[in-house]
Protein backbone atom coordinates (compact mmCIF):
# COMPACT_ATOMS: atom_id res chain seq x y z
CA UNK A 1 75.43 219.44 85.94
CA UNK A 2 78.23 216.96 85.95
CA UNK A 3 78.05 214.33 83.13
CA UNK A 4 74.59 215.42 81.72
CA UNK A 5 75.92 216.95 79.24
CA UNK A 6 77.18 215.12 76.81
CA UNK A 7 73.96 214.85 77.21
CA UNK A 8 72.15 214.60 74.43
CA UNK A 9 75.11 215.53 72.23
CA UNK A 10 77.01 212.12 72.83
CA UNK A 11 73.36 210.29 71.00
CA UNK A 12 73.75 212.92 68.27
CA UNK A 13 77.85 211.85 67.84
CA UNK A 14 76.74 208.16 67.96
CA UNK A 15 74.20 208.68 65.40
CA UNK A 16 76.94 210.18 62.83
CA UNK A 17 76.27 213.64 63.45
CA UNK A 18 79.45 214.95 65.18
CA UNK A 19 79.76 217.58 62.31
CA UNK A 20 76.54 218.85 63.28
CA UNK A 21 77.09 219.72 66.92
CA UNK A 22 80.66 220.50 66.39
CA UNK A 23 81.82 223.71 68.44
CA UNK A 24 81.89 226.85 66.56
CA UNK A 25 84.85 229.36 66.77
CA UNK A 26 88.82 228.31 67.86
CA UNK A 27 89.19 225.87 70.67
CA UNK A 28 92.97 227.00 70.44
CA UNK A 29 93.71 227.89 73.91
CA UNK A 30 96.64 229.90 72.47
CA UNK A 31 94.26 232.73 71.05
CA UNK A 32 93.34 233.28 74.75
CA UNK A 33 91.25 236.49 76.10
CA UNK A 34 94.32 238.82 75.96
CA UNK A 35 93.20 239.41 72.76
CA UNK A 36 90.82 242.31 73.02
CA UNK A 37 89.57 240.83 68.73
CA UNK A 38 88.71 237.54 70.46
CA UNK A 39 86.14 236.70 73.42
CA UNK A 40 86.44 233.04 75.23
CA UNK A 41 83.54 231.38 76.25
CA UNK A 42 84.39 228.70 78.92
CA UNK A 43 81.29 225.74 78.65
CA UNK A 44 80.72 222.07 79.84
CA UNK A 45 81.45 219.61 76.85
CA UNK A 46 78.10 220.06 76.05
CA UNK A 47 78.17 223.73 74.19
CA UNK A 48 76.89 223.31 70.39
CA UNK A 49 75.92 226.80 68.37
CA UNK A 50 74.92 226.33 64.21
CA UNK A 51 78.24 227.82 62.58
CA UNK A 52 76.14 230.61 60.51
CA UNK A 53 74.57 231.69 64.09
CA UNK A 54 78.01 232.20 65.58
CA UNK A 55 79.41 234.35 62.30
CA UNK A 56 76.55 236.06 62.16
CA UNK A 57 77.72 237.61 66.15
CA UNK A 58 81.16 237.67 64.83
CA UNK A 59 80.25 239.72 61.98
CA UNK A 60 78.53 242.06 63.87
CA UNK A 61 80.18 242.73 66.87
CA UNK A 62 83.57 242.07 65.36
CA UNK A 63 85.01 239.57 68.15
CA UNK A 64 86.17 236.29 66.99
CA UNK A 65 84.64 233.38 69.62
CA UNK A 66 86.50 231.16 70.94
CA UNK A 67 85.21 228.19 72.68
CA UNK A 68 86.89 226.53 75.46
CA UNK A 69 84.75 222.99 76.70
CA UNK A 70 86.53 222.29 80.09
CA UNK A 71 84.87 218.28 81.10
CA UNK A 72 80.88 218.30 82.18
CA UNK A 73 79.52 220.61 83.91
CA UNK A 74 80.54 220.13 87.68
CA UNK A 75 84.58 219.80 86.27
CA UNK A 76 84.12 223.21 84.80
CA UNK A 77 82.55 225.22 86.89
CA UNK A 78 85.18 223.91 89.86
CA UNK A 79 87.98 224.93 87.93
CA UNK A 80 86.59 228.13 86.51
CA UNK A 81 86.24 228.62 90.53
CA UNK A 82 90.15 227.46 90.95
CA UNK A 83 91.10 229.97 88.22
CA UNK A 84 89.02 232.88 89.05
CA UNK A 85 91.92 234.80 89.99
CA UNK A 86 93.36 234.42 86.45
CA UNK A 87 90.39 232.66 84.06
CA UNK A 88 90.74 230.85 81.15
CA UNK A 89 88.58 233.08 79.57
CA UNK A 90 85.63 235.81 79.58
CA UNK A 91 82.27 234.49 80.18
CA UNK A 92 80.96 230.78 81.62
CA UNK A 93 77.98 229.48 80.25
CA UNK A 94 76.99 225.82 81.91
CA UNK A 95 76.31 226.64 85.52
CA UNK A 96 73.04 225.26 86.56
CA UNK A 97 70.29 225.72 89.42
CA UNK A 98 71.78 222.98 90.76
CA UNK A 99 75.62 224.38 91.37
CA UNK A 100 75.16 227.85 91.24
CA UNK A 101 75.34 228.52 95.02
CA UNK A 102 78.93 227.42 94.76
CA UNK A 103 79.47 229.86 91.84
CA UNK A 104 78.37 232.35 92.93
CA UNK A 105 79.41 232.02 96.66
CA UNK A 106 83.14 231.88 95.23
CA UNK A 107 82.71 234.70 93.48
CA UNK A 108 83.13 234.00 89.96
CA UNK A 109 81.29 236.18 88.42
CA UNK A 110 81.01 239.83 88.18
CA UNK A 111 77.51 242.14 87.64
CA UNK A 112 76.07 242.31 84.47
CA UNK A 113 72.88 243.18 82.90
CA UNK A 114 72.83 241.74 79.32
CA UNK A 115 70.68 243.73 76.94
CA UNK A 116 67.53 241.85 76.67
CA UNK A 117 67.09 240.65 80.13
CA UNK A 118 63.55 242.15 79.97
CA UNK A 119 62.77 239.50 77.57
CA UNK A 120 63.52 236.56 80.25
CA UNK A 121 60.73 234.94 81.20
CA UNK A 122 60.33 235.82 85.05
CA UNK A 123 60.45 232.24 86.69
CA UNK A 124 64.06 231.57 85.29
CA UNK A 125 65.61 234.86 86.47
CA UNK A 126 67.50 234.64 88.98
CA UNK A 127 69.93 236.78 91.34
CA UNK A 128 68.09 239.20 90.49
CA UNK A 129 69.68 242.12 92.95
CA UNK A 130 72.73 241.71 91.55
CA UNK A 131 72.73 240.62 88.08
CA UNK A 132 75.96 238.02 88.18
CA UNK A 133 74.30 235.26 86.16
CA UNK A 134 71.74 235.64 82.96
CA UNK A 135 69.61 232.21 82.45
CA UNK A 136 70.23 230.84 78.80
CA UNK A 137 68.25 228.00 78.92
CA UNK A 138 65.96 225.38 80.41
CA UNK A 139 64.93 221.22 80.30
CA UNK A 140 63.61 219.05 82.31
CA UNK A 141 65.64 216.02 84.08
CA UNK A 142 63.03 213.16 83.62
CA UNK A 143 62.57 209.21 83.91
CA UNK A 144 62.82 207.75 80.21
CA UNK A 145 61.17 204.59 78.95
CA UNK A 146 61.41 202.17 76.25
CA UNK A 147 58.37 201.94 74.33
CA UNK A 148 59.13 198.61 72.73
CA UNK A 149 59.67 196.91 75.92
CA UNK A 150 56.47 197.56 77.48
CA UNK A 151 54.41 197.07 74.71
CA UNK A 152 56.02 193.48 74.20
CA UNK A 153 55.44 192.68 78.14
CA UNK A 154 52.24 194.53 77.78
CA UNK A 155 53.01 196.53 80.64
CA UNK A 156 51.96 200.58 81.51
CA UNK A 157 54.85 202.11 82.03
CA UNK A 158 55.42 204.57 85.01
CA UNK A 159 53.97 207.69 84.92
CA UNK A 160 55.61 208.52 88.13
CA UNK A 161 57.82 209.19 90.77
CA UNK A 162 55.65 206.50 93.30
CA UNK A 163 55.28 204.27 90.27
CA UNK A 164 59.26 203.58 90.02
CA UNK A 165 58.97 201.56 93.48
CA UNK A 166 56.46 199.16 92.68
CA UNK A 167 56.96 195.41 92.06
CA UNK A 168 56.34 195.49 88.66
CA UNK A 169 59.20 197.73 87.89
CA UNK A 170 61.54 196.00 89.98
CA UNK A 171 65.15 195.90 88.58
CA UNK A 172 64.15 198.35 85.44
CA UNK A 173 65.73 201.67 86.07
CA UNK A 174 69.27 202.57 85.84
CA UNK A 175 70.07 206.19 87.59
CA UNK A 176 73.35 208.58 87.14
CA UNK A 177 75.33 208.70 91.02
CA UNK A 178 73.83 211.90 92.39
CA UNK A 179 77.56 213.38 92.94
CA UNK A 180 78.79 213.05 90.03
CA UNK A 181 75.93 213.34 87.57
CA UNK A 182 74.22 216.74 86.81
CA UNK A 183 70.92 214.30 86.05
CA UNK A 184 71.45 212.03 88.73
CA UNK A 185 71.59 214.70 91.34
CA UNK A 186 68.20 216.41 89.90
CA UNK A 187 67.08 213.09 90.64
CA UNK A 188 67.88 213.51 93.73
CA UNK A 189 66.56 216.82 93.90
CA UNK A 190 63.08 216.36 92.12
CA UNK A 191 62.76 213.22 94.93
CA UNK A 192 63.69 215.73 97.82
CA UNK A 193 60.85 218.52 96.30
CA UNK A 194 58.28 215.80 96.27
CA UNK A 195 58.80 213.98 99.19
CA UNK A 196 60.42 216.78 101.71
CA UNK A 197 63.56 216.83 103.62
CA UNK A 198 61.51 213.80 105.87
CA UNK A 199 60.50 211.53 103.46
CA UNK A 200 62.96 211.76 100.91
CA UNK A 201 65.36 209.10 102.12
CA UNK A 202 62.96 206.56 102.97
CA UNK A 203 61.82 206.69 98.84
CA UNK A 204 65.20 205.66 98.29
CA UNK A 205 64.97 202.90 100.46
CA UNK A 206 62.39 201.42 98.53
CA UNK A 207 63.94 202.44 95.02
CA UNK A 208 67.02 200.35 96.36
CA UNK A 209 65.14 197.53 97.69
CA UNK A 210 62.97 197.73 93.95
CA UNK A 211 66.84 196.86 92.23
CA UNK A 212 67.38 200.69 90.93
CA UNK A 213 70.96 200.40 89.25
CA UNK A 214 73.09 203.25 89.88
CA UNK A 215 76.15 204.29 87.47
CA UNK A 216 78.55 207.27 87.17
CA UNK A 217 76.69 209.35 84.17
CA UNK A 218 74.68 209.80 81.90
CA UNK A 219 76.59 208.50 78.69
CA UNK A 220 76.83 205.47 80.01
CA UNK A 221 73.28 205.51 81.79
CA UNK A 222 71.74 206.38 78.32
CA UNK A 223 73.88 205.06 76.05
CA UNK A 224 74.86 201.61 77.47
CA UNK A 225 72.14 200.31 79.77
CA UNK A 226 68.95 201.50 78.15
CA UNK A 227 67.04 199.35 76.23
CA UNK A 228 65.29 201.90 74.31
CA UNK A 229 68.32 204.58 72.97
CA UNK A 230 70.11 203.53 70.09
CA UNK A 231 73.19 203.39 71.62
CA UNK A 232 71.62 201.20 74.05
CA UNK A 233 70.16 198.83 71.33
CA UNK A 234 73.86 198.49 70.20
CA UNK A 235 75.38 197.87 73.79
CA UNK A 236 72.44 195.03 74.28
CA UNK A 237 71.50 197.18 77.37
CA UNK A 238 68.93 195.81 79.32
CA UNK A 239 67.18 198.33 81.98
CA UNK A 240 63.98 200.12 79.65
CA UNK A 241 63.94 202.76 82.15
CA UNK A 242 66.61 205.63 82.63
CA UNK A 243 66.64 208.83 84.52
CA UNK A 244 67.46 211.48 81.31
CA UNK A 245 65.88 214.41 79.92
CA UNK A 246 62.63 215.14 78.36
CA UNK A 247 64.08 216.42 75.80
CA UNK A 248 65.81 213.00 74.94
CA UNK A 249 62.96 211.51 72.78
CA UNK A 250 63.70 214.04 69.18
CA UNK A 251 67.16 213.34 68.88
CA UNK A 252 66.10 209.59 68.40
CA UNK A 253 63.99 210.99 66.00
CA UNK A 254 65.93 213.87 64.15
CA UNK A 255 68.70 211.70 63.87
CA UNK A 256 67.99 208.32 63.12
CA UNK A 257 67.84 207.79 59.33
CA UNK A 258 65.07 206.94 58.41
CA UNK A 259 63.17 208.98 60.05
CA UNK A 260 60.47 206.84 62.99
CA UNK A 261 56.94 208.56 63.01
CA UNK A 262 57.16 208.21 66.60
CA UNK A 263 60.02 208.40 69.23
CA UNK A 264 61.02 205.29 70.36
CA UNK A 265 61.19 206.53 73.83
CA UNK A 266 58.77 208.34 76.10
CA UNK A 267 58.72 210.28 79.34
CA UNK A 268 57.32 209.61 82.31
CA UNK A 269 55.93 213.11 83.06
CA UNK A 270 55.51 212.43 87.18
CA UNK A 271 59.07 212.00 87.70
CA UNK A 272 60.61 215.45 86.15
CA UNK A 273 62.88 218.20 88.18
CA UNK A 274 63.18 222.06 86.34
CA UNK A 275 66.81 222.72 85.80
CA UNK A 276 68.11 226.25 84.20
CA UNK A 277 71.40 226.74 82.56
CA UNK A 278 73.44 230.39 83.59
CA UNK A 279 75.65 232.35 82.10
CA UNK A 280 78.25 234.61 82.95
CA UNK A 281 80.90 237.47 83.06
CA UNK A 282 83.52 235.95 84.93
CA UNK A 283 85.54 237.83 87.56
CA UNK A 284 88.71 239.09 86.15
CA UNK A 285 87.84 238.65 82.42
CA UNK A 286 90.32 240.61 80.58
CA UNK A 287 87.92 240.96 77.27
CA UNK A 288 84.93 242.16 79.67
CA UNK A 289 83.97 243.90 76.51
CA UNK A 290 83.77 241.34 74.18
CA UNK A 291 82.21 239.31 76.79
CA UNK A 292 79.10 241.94 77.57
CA UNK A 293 78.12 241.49 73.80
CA UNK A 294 78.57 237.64 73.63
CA UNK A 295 76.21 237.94 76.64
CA UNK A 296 73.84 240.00 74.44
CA UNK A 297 73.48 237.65 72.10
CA UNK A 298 73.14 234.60 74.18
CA UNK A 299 69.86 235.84 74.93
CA UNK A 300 69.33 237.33 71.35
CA UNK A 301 66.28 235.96 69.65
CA UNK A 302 68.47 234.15 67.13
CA UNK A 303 70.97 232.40 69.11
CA UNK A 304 67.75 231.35 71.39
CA UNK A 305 66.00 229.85 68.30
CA UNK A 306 68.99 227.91 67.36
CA UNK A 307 69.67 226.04 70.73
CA UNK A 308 66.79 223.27 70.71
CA UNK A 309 68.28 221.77 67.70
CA UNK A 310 71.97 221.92 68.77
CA UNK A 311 71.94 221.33 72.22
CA UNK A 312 68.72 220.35 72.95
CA UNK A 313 67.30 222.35 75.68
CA UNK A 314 64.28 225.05 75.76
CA UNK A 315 65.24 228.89 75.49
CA UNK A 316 64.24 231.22 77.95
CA UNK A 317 63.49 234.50 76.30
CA UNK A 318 59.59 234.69 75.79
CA UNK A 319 58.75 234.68 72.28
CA UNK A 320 61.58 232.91 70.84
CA UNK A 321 60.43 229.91 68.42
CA UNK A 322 60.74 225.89 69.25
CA UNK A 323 61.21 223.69 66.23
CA UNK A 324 58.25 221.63 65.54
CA UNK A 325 59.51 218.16 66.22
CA UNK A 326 61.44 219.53 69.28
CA UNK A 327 57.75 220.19 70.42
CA UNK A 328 56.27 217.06 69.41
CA UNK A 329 58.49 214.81 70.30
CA UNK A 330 60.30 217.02 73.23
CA UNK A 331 57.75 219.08 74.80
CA UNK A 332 58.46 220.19 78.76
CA UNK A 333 57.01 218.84 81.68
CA UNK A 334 53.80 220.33 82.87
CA UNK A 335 54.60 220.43 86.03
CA UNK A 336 57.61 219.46 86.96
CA UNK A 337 59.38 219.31 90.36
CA UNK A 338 61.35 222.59 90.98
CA UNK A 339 63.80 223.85 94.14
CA UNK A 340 64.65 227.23 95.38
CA UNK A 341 68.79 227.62 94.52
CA UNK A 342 68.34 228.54 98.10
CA UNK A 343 67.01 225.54 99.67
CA UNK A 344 69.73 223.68 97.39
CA UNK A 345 72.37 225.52 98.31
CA UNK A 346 71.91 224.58 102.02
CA UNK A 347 71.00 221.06 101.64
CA UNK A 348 72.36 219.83 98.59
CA UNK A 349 75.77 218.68 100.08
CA UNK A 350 74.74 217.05 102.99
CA UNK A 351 71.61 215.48 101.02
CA UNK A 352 74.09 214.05 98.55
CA UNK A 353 76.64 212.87 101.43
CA UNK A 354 72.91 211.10 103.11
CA UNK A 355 72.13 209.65 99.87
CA UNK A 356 75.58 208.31 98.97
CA UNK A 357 75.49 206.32 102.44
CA UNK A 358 71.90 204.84 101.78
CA UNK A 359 72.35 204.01 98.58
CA UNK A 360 75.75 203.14 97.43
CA UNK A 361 76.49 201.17 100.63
């Protein structure tokens, strides 16, 4: 997922709530996994849990958490890969549809079942045979625009992926690098599902031509060239449309005091790619214990129902309960582009090698 993932958090930080999506537990790498009282979970920077949510799993499964955020989400899950052998700690939770190929096809995670699994909704399971990765969660990696800017040039704005290349939407969309973004290469990927391995490469030719901007991630995509965030507003930034997240639009909302009765931002809903979030036991975890049951509960009804709101993605386990303005403001693509890991797996390097050529050259 590479630099998604300060995702949303980084807008949260900027908007004075740090304290809210602090990390829960130790991130004293000193209290490591040897430990058999302590489980480590190794994450992207990205991880957020409420502090009451993570004592409450402390409390009842006795294990102290420790949290270990190791860069975005393409950093860490490389060097969980380069430390298999020894890890820096018990379970990984951050690898996405995206990347999991390489995780799993280095090995770095071992088979395991978490109770609850039943309570997955089917389409986000995943190596199923084997059990080495439990999904944990879900968005959608979607074209975001400024409201306020096309209302003032009284101008639709695009509703699609065919949409972006038209003249009116010349020079208006800044885009993360597709290797080394997690959003930029869903981009990539959510352009490859709807055009096909053929006609992928000649939508990029017209993006190009149509002034796309291209930048290294998504903090400074969102937060210093859109028009319509307000860490854009503050950084003047000047392109109203930004490849982000669908669920960008409520934390412009939930945290901007006082509250707007609408998001300031909006999604276009033609332009979105599925991505799921894994976790998992990693290979050589010396609390495997500890980490079963922190797997457990990352699929526990409670720890489900406290993820919009902290890191703001959609749970996975059927049943479990969506804030209201997480719905309102957030709510997931109806039908968004999607990819067999498969198919990714086999084309995603050479795609990414293609599109660095066409596009950055």
């Amino acid at each position: 997922m590479s630099n998604n993932l300060k995702r949303l958090t980084a807008v949260a930080v900027g908007l004075g709530m740090a304290g809210t999506l602090a990390a829960c537990g130790s991130s004293d790498g000193g209290q490591g996994s040897g430990d058999s009282k302590t489980v480590t979970l190794v994450s992207h920077d990205s991880w957020a849990a409420s502090k009451d949510v993570i004592a409450a799993f402390e409390k009842q499964s006795g294990y102290k958490v420790n949290v270990l955020k190791d860069g975005d989400a393409g950093q860490a899950v490389n060097k969980a890969i380069l430390t298999k052998d020894n890890p820096q700690g018990d379970v990984f939770f951050g690898v996405d549809n995206t990347l999991l190929s390489r995780a799993l096809d280095n090995g770095l995670f071992q088979p395991y079942e978490p109770k609850g699994a039943d309570r997955i909704a089917p389409e986000y399971r995943a190596d199923q045979g084997k059990h080495r990765v439990t999904p944990i969660d879900t968005g959608d990696i979607c074209v975001n625009y400024d409201k306020k800017y096309f209302a003032d040039h009284k101008l639709a704005p695009p509703r699609s992926f065919d949409d972006l290349v038209k003249p009116q939407y010349k020079n208006l969309l800044v885009t993360e690098n597709a290797s080394t973004s997690s959003p930029g290469l869903g981009f990539l990927l959510g352009t490859a599902a709807k055009y096909g391995d053929g006609g992928w490469a000649g939508y990029w030719k017209k993006l190009k031509a149509n002034g796309v901007k291209v930048v290294d991630g998504w903090e400074q995509a969102y937060n210093e060239e859109f028009s319509g965030s307000a860490g854009g507003k503050k950084a003047k930034g000047d392109r109203p449309l930004v490849v982000s997240y669908a669920s960008s639009p409520p934390v412009e909302v939930v945290y901007t005091d006082p509250k707007p009765s609408t998001a300031p931002t909006g999604v276009a809903q033609g332009t979105c790619f599925r991505q799921v979030e894994y976790a998992g036991l990693l290979s050589n975890a010396k609390n495997s214990k500890g980490g079963k049951a922190l797997l457990d509960f990352l699929i526990s009804e409670r720890f489900q129902e406290d993820m919009p709101l902290n890191m703001y993605v959609y749970p996975v386990r059927e049943g479990a309960q969506v804030p209201p303005e997480f719905v309102k403001y957030g709510p997931q693509a109806k039908d968004p582009e999607t990819m067999d890991p498969a198919k990714i797996a086999d084309n995603r390097d050479q795609w990414v090698k293609s599109w660095t050529s066409l596009v950055l050259k």
